[in-house]
Structures are given as structure tokens and as C-alpha cells.
Protein backbone atom coordinates (compact mmCIF):
# COMPACT_ATOMS: atom_id res chain seq x y z
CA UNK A 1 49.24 31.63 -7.43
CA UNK A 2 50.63 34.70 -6.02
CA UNK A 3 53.18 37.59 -6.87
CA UNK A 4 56.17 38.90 -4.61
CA UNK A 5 57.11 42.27 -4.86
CA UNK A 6 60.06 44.01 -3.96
CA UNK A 7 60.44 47.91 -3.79
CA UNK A 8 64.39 49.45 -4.36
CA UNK A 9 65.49 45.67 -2.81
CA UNK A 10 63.33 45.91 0.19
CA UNK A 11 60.03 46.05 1.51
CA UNK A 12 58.65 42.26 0.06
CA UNK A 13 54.91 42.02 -0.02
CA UNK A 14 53.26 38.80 -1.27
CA UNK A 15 50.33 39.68 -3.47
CA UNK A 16 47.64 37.15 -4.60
CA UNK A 17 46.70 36.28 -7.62
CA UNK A 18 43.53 36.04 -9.15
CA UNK A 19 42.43 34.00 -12.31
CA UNK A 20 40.07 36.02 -14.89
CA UNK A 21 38.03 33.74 -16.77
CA UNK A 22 37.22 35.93 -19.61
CA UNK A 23 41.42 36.34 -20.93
CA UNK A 24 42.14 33.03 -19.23
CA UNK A 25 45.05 34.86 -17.41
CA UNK A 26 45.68 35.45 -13.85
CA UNK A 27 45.79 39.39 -12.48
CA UNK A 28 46.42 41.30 -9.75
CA UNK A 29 46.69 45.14 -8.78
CA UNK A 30 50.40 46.29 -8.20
CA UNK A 31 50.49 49.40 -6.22
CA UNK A 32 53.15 51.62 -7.04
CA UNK A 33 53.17 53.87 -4.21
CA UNK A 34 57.13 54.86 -4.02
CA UNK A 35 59.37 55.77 -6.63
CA UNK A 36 62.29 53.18 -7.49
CA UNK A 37 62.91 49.83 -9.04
CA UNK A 38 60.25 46.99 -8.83
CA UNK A 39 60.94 43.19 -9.04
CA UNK A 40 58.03 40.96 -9.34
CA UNK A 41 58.02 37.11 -8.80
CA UNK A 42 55.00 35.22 -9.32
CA UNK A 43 54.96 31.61 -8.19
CA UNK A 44 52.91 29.16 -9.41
CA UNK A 45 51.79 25.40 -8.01
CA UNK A 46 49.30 23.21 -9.64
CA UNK A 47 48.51 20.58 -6.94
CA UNK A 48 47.34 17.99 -9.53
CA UNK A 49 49.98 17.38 -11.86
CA UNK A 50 52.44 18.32 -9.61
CA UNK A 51 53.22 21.23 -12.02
CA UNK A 52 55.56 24.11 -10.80
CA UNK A 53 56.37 27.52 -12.17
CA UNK A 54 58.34 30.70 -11.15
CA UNK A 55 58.62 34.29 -13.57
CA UNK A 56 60.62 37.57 -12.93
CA UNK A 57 60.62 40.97 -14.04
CA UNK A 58 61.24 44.08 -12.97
CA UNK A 59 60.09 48.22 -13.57
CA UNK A 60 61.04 51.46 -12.69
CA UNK A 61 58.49 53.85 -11.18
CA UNK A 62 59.17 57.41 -11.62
């Protein structure tokens, strides 16, 4: 599982994912080093079942 990030439309860095057995929910640290608009994308594949995901959203740094 991993996140892409995109800073002000440019600048896509592919952050991993890491799965936190205590909330059951996978996290990751997004730095927010410049100010602008944000759009995540985390992708999702569970080899088993064959099971596929994908999630957006975006946020402003000011």
C-alpha cells in the first residue's frame, strides 16, 4: 500500500504505507514542506483475493 503525492501539480513522490495494528489502519508521515495545494492517492493491492483499491483527496498548506 502506498500514497502518491503531488505538490501545486508537480513534484510526485510515492510514499509507503504502513499498517498500525493497534487502529487497524494504515499511516504514513506527509511532509508538508512548501506551501500550495496537495493531492494524495493511495493505492491499494491485496494479492490474495485479487482485491484492488484507489482514494483521493486533496489540502491546502499555508
Amino acid at each position: 500500500m502506498e500514497a502518491f503525492v503531488t505538490t501545486n501539480g508537480k513534484s510526485l513522490r510515492r510514499i509507503p504505507l504502513r499498517f498500525d495494528p493497534d487502529t487497524a489502519i494504515f499511516v504514513a508521515n506527509v511532509p508538508a514542506d512548501a506551501v500550495g495545494l496537495y493531492e494524495v492517492e493511495v493505492r491499494g493491492w491485496m494479492k490474495a483475493s485479487n482485491n484492488a483499491g484507489v482514494a483521493r483527496t486533496a489540502f491546502f498548506v499555508h
